[in-house]
PDB file of N, CA and C in Angstrom:
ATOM      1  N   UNK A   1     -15.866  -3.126   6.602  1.00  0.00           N
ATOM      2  CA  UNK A   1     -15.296  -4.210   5.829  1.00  0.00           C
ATOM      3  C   UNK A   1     -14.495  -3.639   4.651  1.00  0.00           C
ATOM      4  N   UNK A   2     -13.367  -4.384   4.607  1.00  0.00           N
ATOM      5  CA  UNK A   2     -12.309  -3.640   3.220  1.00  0.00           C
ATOM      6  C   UNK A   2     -13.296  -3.778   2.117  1.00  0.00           C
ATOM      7  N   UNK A   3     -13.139  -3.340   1.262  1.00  0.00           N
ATOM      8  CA  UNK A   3     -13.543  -3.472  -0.384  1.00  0.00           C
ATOM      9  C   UNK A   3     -12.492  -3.828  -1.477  1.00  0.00           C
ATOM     10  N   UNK A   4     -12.430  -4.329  -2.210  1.00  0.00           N
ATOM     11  CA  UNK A   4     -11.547  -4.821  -3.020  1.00  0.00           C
ATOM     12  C   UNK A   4     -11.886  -4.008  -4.085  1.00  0.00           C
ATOM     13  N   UNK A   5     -11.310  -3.279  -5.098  1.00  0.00           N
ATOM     14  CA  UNK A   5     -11.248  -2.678  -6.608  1.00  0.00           C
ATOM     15  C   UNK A   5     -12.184  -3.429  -7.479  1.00  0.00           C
ATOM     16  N   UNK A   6     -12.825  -3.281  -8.353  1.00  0.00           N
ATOM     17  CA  UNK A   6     -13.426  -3.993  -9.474  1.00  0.00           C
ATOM     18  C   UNK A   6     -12.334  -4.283 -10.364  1.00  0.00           C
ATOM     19  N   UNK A   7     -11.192  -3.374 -10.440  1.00  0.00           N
ATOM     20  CA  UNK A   7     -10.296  -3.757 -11.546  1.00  0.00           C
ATOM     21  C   UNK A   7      -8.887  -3.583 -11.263  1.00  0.00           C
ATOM     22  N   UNK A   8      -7.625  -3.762 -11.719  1.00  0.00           N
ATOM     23  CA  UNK A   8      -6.753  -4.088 -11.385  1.00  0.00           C
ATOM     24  C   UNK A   8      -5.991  -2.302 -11.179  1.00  0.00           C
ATOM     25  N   UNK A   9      -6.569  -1.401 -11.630  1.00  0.00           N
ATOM     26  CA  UNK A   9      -5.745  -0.379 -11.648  1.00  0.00           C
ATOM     27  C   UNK A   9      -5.309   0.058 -10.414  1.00  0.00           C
ATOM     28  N   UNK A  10      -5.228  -0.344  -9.307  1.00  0.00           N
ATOM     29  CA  UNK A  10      -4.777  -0.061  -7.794  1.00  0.00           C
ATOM     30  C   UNK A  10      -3.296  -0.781  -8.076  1.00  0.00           C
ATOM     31  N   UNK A  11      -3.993  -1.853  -8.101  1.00  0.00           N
ATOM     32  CA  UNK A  11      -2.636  -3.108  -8.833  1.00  0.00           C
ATOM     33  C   UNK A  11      -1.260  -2.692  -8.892  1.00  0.00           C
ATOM     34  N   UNK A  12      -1.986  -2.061 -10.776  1.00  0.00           N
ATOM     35  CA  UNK A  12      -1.109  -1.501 -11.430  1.00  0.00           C
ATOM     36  C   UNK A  12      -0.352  -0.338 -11.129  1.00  0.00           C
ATOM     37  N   UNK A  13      -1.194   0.462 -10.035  1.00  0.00           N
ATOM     38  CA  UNK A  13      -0.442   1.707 -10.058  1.00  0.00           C
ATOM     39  C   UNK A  13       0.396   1.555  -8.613  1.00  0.00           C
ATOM     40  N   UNK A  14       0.222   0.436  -7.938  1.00  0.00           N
ATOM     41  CA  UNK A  14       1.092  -0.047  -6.394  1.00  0.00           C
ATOM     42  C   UNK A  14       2.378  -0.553  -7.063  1.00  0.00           C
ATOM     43  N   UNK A  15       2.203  -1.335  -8.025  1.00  0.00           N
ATOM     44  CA  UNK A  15       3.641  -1.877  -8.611  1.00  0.00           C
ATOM     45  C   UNK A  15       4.401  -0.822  -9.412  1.00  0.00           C
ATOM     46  N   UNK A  16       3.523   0.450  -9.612  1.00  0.00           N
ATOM     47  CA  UNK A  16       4.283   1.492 -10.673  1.00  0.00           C
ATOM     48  C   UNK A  16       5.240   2.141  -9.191  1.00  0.00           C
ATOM     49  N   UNK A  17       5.285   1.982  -8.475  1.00  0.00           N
ATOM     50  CA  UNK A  17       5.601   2.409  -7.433  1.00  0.00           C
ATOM     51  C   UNK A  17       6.922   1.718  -7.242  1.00  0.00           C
ATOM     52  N   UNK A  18       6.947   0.532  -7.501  1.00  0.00           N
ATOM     53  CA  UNK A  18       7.863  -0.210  -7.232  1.00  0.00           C
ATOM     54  C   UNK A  18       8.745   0.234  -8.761  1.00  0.00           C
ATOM     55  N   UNK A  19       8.380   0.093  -9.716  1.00  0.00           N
ATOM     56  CA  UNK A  19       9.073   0.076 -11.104  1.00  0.00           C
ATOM     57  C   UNK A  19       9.558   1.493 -11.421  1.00  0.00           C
ATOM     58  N   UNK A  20       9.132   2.335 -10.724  1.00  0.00           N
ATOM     59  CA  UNK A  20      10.186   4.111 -10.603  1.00  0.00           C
ATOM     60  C   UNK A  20      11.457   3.756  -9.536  1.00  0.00           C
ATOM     61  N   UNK A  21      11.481   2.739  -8.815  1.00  0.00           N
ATOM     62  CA  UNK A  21      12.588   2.640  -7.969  1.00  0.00           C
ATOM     63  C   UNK A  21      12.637   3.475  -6.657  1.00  0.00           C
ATOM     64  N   UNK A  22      10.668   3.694  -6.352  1.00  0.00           N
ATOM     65  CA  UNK A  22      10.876   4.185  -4.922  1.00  0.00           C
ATOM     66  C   UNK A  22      11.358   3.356  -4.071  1.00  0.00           C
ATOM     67  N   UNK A  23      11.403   3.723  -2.798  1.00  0.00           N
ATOM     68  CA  UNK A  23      12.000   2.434  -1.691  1.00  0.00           C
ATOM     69  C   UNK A  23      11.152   2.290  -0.696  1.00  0.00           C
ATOM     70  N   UNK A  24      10.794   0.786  -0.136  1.00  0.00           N
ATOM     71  CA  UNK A  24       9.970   0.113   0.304  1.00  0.00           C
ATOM     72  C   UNK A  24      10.884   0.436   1.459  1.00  0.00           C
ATOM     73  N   UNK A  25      10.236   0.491   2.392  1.00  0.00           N
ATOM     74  CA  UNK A  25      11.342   0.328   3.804  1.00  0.00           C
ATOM     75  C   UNK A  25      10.573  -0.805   4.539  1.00  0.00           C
ATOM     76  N   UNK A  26      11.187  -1.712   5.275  1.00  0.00           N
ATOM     77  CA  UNK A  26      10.372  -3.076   5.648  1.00  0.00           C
ATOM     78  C   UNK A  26      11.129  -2.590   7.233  1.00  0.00           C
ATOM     79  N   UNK A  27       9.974  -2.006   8.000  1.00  0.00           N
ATOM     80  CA  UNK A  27      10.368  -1.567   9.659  1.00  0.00           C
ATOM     81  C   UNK A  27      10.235  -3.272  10.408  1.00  0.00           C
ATOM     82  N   UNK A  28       9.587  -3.889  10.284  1.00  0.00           N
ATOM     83  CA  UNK A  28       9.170  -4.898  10.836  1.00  0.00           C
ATOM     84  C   UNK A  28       9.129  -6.348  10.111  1.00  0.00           C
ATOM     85  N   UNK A  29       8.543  -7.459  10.540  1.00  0.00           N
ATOM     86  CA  UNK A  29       8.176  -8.582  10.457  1.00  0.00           C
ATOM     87  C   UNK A  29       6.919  -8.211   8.762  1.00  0.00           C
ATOM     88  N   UNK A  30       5.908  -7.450  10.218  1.00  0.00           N
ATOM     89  CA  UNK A  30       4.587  -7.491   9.094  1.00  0.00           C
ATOM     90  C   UNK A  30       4.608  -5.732   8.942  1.00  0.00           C
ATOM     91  N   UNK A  31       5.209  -4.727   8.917  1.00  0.00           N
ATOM     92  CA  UNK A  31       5.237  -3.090   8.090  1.00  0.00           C
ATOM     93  C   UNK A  31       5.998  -2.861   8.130  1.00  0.00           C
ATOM     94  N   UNK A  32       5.619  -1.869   6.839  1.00  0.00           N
ATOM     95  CA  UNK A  32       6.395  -1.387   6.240  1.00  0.00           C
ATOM     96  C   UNK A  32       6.062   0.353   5.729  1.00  0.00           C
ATOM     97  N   UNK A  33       7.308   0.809   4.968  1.00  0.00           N
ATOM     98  CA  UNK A  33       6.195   2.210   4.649  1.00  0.00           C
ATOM     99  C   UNK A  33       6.733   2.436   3.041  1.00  0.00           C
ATOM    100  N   UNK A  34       5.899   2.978   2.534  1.00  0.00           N
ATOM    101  CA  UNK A  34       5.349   2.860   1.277  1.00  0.00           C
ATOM    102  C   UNK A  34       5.443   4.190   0.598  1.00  0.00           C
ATOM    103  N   UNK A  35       6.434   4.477  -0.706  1.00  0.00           N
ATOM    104  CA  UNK A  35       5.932   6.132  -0.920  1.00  0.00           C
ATOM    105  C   UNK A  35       4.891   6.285  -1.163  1.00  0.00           C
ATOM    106  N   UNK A  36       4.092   7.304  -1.532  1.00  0.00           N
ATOM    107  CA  UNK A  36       3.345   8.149  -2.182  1.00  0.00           C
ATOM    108  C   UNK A  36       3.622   8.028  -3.480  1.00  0.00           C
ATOM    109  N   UNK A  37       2.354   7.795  -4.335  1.00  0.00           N
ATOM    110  CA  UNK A  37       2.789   7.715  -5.698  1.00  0.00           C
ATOM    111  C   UNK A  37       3.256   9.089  -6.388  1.00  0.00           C
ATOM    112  N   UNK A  38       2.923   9.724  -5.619  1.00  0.00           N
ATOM    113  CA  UNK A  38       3.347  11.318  -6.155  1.00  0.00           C
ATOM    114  C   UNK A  38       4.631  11.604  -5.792  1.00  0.00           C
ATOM    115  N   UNK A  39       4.901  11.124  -4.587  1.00  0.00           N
ATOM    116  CA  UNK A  39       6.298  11.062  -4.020  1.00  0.00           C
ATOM    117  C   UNK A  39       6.565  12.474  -2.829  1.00  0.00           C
ATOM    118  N   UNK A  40       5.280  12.963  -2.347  1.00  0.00           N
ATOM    119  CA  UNK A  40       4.771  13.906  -1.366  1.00  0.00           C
ATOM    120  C   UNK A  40       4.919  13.934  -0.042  1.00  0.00           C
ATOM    121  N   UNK A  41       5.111  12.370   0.294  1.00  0.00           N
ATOM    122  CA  UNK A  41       5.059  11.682   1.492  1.00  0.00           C
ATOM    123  C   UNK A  41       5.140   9.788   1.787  1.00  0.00           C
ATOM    124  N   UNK A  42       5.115   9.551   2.824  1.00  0.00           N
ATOM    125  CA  UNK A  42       4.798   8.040   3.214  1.00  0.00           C
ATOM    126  C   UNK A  42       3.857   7.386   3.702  1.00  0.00           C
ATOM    127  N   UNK A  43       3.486   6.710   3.548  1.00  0.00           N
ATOM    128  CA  UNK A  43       2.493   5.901   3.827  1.00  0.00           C
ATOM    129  C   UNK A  43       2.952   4.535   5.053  1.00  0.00           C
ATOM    130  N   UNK A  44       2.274   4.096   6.266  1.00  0.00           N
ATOM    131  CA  UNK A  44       2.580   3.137   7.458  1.00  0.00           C
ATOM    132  C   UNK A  44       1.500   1.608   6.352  1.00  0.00           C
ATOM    133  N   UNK A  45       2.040   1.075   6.119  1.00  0.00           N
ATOM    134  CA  UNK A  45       1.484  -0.287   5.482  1.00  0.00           C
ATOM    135  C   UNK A  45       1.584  -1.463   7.035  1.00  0.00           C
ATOM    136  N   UNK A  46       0.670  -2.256   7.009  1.00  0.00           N
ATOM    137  CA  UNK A  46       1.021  -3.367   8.053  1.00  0.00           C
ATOM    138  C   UNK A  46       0.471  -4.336   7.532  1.00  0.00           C
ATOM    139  N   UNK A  47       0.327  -5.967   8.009  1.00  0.00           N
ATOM    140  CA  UNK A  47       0.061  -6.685   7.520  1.00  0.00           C
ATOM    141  C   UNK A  47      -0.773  -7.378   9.035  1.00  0.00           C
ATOM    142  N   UNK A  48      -1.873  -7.387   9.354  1.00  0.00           N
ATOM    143  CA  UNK A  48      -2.328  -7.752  10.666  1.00  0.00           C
ATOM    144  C   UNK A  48      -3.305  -9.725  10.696  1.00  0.00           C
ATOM    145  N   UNK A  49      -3.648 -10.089  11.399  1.00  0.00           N
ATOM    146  CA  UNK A  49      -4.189 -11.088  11.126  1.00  0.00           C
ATOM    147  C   UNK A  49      -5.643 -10.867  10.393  1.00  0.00           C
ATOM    148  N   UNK A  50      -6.279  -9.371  10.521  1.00  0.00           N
ATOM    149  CA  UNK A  50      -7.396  -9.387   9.603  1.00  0.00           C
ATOM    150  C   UNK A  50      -7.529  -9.101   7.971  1.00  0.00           C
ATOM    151  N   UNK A  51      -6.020  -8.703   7.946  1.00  0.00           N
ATOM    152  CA  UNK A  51      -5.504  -8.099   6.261  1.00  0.00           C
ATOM    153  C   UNK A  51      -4.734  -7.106   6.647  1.00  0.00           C
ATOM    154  N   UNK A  52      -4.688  -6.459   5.448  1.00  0.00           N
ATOM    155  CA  UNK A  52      -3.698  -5.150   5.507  1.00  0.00           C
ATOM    156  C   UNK A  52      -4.122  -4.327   5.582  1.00  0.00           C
ATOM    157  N   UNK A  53      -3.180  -3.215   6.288  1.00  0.00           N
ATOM    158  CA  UNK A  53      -3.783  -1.689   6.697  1.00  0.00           C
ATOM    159  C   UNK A  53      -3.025  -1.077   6.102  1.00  0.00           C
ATOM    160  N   UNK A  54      -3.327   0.230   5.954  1.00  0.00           N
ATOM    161  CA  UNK A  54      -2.597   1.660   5.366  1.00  0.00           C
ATOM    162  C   UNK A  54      -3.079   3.086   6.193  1.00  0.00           C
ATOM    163  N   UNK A  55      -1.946   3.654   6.410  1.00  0.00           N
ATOM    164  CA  UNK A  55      -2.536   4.952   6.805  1.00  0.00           C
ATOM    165  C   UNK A  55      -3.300   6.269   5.665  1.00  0.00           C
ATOM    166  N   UNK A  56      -2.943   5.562   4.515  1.00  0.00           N
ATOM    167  CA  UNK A  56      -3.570   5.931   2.993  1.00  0.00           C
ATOM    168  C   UNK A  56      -5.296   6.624   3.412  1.00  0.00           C
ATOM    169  N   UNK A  57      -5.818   7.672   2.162  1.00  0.00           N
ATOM    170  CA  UNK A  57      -7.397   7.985   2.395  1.00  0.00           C
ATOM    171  C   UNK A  57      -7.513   6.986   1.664  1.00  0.00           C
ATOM    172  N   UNK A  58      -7.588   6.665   0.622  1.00  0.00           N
ATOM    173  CA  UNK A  58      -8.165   5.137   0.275  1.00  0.00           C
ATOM    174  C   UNK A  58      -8.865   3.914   1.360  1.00  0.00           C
ATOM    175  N   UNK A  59      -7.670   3.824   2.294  1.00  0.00           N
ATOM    176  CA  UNK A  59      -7.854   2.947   3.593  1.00  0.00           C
ATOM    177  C   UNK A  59      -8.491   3.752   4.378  1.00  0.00           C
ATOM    178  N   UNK A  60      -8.280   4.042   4.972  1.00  0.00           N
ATOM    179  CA  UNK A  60      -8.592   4.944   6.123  1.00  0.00           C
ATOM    180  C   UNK A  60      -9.825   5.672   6.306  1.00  0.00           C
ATOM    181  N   UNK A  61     -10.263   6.741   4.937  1.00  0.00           N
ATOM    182  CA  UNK A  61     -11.544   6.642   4.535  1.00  0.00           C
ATOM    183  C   UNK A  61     -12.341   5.829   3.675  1.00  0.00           C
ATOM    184  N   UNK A  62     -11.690   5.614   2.430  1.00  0.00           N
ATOM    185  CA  UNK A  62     -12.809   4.698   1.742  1.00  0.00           C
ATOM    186  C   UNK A  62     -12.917   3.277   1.849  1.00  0.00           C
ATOM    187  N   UNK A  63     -12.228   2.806   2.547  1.00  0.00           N
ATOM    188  CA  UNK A  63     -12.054   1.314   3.271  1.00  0.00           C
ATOM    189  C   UNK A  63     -12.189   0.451   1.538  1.00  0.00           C
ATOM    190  N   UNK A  64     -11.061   1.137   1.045  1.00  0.00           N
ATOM    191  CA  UNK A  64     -11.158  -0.121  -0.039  1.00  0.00           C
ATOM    192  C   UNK A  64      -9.948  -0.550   0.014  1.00  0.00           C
ATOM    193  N   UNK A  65      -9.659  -1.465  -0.453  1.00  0.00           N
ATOM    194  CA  UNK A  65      -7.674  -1.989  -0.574  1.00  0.00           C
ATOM    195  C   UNK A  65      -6.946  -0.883  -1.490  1.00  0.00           C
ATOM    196  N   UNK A  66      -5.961  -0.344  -1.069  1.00  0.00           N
ATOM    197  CA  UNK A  66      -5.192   0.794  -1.681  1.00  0.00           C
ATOM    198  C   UNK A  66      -3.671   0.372  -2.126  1.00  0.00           C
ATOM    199  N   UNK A  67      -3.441   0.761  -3.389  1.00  0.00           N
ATOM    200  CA  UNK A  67      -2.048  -0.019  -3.959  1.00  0.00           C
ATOM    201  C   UNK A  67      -1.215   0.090  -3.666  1.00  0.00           C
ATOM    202  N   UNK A  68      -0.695   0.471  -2.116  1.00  0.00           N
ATOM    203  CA  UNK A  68       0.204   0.511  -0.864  1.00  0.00           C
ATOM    204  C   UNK A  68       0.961  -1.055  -0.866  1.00  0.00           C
ATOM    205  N   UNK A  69      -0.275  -1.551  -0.530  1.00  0.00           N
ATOM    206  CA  UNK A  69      -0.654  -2.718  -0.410  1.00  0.00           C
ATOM    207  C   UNK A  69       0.600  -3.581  -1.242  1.00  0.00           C
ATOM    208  N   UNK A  70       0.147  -3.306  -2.594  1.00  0.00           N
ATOM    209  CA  UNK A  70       1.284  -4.549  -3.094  1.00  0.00           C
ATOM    210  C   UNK A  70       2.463  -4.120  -3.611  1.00  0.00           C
ATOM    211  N   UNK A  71       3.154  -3.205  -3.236  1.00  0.00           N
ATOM    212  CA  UNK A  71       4.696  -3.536  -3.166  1.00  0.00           C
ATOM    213  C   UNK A  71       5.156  -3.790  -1.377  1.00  0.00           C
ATOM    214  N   UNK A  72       4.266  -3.518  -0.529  1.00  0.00           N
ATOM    215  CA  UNK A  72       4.425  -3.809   0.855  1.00  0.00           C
ATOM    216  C   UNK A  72       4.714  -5.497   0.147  1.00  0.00           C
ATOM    217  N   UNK A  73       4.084  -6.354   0.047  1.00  0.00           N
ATOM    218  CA  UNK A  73       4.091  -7.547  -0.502  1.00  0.00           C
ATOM    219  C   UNK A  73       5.905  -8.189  -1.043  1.00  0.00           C
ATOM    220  N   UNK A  74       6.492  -7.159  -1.728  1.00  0.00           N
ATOM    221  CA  UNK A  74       7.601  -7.702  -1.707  1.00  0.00           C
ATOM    222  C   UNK A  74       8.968  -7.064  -0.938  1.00  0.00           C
ATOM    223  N   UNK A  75       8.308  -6.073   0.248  1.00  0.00           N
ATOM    224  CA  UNK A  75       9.228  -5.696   1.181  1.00  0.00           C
ATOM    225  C   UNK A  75      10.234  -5.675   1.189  1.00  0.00           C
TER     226      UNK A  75
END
């Protein structure tokens, strides 16, 4: 089961992503891919009928929501 953050800093640091002027690439309907906040690599974001996925360790191993997530949101 995903986990959600206790606090907004995933949030904050998914939209810092957006506010450096990386680029969202929107492949599809529902994914997209997402930089790296470091800017190292990309990330596969999707949007499925159970929630959102990431190929992120956040997702992938720690099954919590990872701040991929919300600039996928404005694609």
């Amino acid at each position: 089961m995903l986990q959600t953050p206790k606090d907004n800093n995933r949030a904050i640091r998914g939209y810092a992503i957006i506010a450096k002027g990386d680029k969202i690439t929107q492949l599809d309907e529902n994914t997209f891919t997402v930089p790296s906040q470091n800017g190292n690599g990309l990330y596969h974001v999707a949007k499925l009928d159970s929630g959102w996925v990431c190929t992120c360790p956040d997702r992938t191993y720690r099954k919590i929501e990872c701040k991929h997530i919300y600039p996928s949101n404005f694609g």
